[in-house]
Protein backbone atom coordinates (compact mmCIF):
# COMPACT_ATOMS: atom_id res chain seq x y z
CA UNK A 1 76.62 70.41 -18.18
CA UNK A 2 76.22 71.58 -14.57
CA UNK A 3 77.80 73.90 -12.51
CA UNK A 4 78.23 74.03 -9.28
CA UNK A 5 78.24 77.01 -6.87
CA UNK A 6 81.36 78.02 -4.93
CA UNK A 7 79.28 79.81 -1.90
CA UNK A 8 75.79 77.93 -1.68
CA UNK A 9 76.67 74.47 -3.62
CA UNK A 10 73.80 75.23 -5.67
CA UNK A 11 73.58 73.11 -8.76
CA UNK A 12 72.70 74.74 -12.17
CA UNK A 13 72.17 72.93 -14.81
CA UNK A 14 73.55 74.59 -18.64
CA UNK A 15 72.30 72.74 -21.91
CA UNK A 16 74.06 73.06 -24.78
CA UNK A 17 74.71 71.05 -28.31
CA UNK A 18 77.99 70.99 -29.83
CA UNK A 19 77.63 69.71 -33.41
CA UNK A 20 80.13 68.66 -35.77
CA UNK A 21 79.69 69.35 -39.56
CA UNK A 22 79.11 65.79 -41.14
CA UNK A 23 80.66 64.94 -44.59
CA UNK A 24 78.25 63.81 -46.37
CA UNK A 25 75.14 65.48 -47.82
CA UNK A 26 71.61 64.82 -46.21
CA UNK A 27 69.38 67.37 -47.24
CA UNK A 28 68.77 70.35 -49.29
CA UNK A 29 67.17 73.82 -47.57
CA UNK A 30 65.99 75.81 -50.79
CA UNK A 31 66.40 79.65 -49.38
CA UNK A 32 64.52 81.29 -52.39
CA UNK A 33 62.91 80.24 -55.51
CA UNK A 34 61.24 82.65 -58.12
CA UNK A 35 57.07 83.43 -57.86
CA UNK A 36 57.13 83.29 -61.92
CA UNK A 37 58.71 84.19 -64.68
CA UNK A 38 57.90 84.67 -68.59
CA UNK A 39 58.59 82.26 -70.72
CA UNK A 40 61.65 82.89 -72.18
CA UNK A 41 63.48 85.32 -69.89
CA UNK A 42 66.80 84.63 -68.13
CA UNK A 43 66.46 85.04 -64.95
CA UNK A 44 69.47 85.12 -62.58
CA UNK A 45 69.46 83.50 -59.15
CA UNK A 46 66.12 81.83 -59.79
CA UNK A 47 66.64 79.40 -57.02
CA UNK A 48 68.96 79.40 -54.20
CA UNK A 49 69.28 76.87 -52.05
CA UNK A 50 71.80 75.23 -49.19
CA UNK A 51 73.10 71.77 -48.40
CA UNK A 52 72.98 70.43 -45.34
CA UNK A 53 74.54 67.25 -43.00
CA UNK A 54 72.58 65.07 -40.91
CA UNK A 55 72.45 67.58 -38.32
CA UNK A 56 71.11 70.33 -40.80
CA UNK A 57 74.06 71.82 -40.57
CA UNK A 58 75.93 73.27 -44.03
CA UNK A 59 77.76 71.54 -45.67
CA UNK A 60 80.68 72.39 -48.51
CA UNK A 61 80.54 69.81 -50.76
CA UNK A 62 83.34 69.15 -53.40
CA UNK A 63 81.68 68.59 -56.40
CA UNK A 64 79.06 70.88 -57.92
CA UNK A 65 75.54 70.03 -57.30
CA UNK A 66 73.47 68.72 -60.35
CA UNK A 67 70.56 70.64 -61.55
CA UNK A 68 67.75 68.63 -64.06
CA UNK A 69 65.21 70.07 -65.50
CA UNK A 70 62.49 67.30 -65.75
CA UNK A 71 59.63 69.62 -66.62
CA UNK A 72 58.97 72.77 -68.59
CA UNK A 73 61.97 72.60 -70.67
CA UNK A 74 64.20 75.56 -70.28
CA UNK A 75 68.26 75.49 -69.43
CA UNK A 76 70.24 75.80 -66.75
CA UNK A 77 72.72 78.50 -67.50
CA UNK A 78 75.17 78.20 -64.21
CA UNK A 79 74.97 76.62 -60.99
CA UNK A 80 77.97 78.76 -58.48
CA UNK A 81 78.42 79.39 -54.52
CA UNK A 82 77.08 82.53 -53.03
CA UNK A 83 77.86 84.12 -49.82
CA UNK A 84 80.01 83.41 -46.57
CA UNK A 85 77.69 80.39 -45.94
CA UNK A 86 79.20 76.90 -46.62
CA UNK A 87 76.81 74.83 -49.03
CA UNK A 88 75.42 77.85 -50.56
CA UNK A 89 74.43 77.85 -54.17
CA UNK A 90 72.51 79.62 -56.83
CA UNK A 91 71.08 78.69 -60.09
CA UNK A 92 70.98 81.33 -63.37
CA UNK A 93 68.24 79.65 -65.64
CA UNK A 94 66.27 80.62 -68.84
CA UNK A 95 63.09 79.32 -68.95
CA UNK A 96 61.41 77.71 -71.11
CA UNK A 97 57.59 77.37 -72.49
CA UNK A 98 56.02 76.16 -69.23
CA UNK A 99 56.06 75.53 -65.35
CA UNK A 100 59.44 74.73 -65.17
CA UNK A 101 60.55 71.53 -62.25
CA UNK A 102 64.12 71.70 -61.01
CA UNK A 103 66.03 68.92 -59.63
CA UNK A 104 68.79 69.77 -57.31
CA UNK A 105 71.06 66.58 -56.36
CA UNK A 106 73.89 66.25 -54.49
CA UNK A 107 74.81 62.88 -53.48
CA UNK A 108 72.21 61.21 -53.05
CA UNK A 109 69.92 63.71 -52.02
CA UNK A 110 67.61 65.28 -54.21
CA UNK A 111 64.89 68.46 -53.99
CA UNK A 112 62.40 69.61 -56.77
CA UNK A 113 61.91 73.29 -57.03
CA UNK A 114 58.34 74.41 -59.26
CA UNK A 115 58.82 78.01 -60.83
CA UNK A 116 55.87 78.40 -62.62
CA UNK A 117 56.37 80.61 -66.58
CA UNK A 118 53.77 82.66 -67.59
């Protein structure tokens, strides 16, 4: 953008970026993810994370993301929307025997999360 001076004709010239929020997902920000837990526990907002558009803007998306657990056993005990944020999840887990992997997916984009169990 540039602007232009009413007394001196001066030019100045004003960057900006107007984004608009994409609709579909294409990428996952992971906010917070738990150091370690014991095996066994339940452990409440173990990850957190935030989905984002092309522009890494968030993103609400209308269905739920999916959370696997490929590694480490362990269940996933609910997956909800937290704060003002758009995109904004959490995950409640228990965990299970060992280092526990996470798969977050939401269309298809996918993110692993480690939370080690000791």
């Amino acid at each position: 953008m540039q602007v232009t001076g009413t007394v001196n004709q001066n030019v100045a010239r004003i960057p900006y970026w107007l984004a608009v929020p994409g609709s579909t997902p294409a990428g996952i920000s992971v906010l917070h993810s738990d150091n370690s837990d014991p095996a066994g526990s339940t452990s409440v907002r173990a990850v957190v994370f935030r989905v984002l558009d092309i522009a890494g803007l968030p993103l609400n998306v209308s269905d739920t993301p999916k959370i696997v657990i490929s590694a480490g056993g362990g269940t996933v005990r609910s997956v909800y929307r937290i704060g003002s944020v758009p995109g904004t999840y959490a995950v409640d887990i228990r965990t299970g025997t060992s280092t526990m992997q996470l798969d977050i997916s939401v269309g298809d984009v996918t993110q692993s999360v480690i939370i080690p169990v000791v």
